[in-house]
Protein backbone atom coordinates (compact mmCIF):
# COMPACT_ATOMS: atom_id res chain seq x y z
CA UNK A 1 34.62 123.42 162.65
CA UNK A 2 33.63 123.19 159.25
CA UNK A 3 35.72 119.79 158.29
CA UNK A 4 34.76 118.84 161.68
CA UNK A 5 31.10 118.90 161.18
CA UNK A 6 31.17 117.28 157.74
CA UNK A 7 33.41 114.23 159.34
CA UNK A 8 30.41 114.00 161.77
CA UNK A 9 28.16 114.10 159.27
CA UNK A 10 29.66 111.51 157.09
CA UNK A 11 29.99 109.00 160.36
CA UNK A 12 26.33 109.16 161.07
CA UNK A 13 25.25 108.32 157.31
CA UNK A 14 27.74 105.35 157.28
CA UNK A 15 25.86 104.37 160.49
CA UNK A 16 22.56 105.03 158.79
CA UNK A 17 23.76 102.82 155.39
CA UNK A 18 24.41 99.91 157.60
CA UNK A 19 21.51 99.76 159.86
CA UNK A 20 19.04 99.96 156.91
CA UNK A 21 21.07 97.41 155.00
CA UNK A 22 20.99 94.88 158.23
CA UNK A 23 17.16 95.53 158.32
CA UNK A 24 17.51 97.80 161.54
CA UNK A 25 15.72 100.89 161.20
CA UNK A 26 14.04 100.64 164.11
CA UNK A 27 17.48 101.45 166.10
CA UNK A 28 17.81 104.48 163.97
CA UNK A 29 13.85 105.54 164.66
CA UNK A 30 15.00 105.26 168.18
CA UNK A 31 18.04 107.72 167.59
CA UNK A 32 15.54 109.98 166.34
CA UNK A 33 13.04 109.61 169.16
CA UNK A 34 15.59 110.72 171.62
CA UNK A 35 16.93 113.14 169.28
CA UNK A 36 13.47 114.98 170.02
CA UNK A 37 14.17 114.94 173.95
CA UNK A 38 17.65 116.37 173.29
CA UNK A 39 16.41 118.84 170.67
CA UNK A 40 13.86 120.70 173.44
CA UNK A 41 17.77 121.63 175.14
CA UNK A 42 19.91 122.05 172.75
CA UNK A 43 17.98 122.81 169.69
CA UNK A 44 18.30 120.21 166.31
CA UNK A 45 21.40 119.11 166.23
CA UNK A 46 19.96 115.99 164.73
CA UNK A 47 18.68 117.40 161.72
CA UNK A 48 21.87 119.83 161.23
CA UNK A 49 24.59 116.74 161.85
CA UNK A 50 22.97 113.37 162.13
CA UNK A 51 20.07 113.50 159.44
CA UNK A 52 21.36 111.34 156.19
CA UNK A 53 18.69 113.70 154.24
CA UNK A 54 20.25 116.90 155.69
CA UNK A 55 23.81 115.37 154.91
CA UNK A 56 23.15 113.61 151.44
CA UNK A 57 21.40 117.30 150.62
CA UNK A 58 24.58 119.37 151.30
CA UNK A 59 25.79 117.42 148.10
CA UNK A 60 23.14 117.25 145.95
CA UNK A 61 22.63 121.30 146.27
CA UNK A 62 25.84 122.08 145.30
CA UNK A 63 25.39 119.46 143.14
CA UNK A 64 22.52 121.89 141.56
CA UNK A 65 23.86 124.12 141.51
CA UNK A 66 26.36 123.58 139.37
CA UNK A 67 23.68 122.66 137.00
CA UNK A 68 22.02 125.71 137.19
CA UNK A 69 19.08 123.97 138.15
CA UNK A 70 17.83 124.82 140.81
CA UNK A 71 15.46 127.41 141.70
CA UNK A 72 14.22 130.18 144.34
CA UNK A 73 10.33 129.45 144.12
CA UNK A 74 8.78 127.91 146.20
CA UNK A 75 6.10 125.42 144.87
CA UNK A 76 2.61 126.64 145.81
CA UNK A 77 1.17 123.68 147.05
CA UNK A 78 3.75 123.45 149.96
CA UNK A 79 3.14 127.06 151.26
CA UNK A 80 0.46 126.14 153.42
CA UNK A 81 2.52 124.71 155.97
CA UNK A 82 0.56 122.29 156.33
CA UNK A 83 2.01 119.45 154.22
CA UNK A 84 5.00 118.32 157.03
CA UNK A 85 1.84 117.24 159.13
CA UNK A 86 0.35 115.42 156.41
CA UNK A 87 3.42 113.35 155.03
CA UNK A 88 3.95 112.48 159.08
CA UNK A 89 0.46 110.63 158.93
CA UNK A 90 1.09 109.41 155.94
CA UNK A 91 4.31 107.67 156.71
CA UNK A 92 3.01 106.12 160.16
CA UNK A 93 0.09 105.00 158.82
CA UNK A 94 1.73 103.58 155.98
CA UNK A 95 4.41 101.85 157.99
CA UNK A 96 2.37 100.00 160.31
CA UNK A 97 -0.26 98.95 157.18
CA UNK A 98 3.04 97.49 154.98
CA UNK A 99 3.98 95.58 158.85
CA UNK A 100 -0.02 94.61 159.78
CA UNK A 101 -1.06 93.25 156.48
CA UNK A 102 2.20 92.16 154.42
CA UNK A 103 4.99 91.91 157.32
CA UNK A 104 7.15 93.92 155.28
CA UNK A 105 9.04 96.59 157.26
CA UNK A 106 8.95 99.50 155.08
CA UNK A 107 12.57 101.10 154.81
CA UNK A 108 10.31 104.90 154.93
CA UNK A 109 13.17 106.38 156.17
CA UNK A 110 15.49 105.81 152.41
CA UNK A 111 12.29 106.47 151.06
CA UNK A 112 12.23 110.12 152.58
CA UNK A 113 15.85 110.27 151.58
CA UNK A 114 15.15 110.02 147.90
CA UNK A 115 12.23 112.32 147.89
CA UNK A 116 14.70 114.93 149.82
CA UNK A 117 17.14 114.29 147.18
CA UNK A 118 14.90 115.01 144.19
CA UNK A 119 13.24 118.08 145.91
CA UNK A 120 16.91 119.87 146.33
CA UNK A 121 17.85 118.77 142.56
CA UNK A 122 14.71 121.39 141.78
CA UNK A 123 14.27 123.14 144.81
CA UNK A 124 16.15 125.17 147.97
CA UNK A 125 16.62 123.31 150.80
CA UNK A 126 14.28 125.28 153.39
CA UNK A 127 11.88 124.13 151.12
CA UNK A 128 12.33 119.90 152.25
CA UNK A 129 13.43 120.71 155.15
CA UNK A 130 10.98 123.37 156.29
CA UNK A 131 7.75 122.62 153.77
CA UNK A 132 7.85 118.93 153.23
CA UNK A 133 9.63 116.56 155.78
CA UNK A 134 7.75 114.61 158.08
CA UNK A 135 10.93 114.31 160.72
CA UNK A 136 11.78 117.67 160.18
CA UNK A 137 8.51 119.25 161.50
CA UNK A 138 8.93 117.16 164.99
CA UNK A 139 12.13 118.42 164.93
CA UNK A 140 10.48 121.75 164.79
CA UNK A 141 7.65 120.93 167.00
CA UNK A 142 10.25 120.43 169.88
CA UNK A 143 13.18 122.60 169.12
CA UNK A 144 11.40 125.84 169.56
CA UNK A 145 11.66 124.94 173.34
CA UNK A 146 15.87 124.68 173.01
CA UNK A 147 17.30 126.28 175.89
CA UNK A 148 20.55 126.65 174.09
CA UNK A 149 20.97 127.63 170.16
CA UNK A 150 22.75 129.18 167.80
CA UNK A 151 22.15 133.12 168.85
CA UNK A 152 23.37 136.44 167.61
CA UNK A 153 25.22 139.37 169.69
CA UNK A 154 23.03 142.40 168.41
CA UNK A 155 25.96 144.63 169.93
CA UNK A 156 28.40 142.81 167.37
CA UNK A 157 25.93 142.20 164.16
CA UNK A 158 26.36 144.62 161.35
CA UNK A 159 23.11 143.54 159.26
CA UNK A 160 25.18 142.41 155.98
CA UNK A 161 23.07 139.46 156.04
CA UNK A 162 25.72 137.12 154.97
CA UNK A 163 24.61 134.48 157.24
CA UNK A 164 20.86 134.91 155.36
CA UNK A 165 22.76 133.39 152.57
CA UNK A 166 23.97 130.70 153.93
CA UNK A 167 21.42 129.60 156.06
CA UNK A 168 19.66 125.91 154.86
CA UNK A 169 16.39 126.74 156.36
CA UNK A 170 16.00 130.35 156.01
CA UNK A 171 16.26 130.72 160.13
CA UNK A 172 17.80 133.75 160.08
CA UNK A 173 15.93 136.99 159.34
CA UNK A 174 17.37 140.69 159.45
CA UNK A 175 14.77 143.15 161.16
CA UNK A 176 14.45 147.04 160.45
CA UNK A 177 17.29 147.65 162.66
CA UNK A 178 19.46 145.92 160.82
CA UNK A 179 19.96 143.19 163.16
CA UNK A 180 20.38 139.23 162.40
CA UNK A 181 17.55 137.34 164.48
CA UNK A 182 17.70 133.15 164.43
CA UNK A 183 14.64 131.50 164.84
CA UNK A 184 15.80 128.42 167.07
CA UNK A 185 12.51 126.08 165.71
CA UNK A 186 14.19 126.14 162.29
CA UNK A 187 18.18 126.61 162.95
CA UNK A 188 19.59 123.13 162.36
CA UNK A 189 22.71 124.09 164.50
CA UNK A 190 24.71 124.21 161.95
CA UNK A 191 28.12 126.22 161.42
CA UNK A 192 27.09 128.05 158.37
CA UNK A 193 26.17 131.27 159.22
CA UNK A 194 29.24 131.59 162.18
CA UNK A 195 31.68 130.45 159.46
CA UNK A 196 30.47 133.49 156.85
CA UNK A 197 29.63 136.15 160.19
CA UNK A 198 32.47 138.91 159.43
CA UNK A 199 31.85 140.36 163.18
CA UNK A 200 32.23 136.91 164.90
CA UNK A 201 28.74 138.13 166.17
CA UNK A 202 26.71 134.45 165.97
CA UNK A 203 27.45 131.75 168.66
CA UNK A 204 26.03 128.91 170.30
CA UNK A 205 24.75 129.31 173.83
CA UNK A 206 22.36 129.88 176.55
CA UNK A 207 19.22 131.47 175.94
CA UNK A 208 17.37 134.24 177.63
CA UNK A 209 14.23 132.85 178.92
């Protein structure tokens, strides 16, 4: 599953590459826009396997580090929580000024993908994806309602908190029990934390309602 995700990956940000350099973003801001709908069912599978941030990221963290670059703090102007809402505004408002007044359509979307970029050269990913990005906080915003996610078998989980480790978003907490809990607004449906799970204890399906 793990070569199979990547592949999946990789096909979307080829798709992405040639939309934005045909000048058709728009068709890709519709992706997302649906994305939303399908994320309220089945959680954010755009963000973990269709976002060219999310994907280009992947690289430029282990990228990182490599470096030894990268850091654990968080920067303390982010931890509001606040800041996702405001770089949302921003963008809009921003697009449809650079369409009103210049006709220019603003590629905001390679913009984003160079900010996320520079963020993970310095910083974890939770903190773009969870802090910072405008898409990502929709993404949020409508997968906490996912009927079906990425969930863990208390019966089977162990607490080694390998799939903590792992986890791009920091979705996955360990309680006093010692029991692995995902939070389905920020799992990105990902395979990370099943690929690492010794017990086989984390897979995706149905909620409990």
């Amino acid at each position: 599953m793990k070569y199979v995700g990547a592949i999946i990956r990789g096909i979307f940000l080829i798709g992405f590459l040639i939309l934005i350099a045909n000048g058709k973003m728009m068709l890709w801001l519709g992706l997302f826009a649906i994305s939303l709908l399908v994320a309220m069912f089945f959680g954010r599978v755009y963000c973990g396997y269709a976002c060219p941030m999310n994907t280009v990221m992947i690289g430029v963290e282990w990228f990182s580090k490599k470096l030894k670059i990268q850091t654990n703090k968080t920067p303390k102007w982010l931890q509001s929580g606040k800041i996702p809402w405001l770089t949302l505004t921003f963008s809009i408002a921003l697009m449809i000024s650079m369409k009103r007044v210049w006709q220019i359509n603003l590629p905001i979307l390679l913009i984003w993908l160079f900010i996320s970029i520079f963020m993970t050269l310095r910083y974890r990913p939770y903190v773009f994806h969870n802090l910072l990005c405008p898409f990502g906080i929709l993404q949020k915003t409508f997968g906490r309602f996912s009927r079906y996610s990425k969930n863990v078998d208390s019966n089977k989980c162990v607490g080694c908190k390998l799939c903590v480790g792992v986890c791009p978003t920091e979705a996955i907490k360990v309680n006093n029990e010692k029991k692995a809990k995902i939070d389905t607004a920020l799992c990105l449906q990902c395979t990370n934390c099943s690929q690492v799970c010794p017990k086989e204890a984390i897979q995706y399906n149905k909620l409990k309602q």
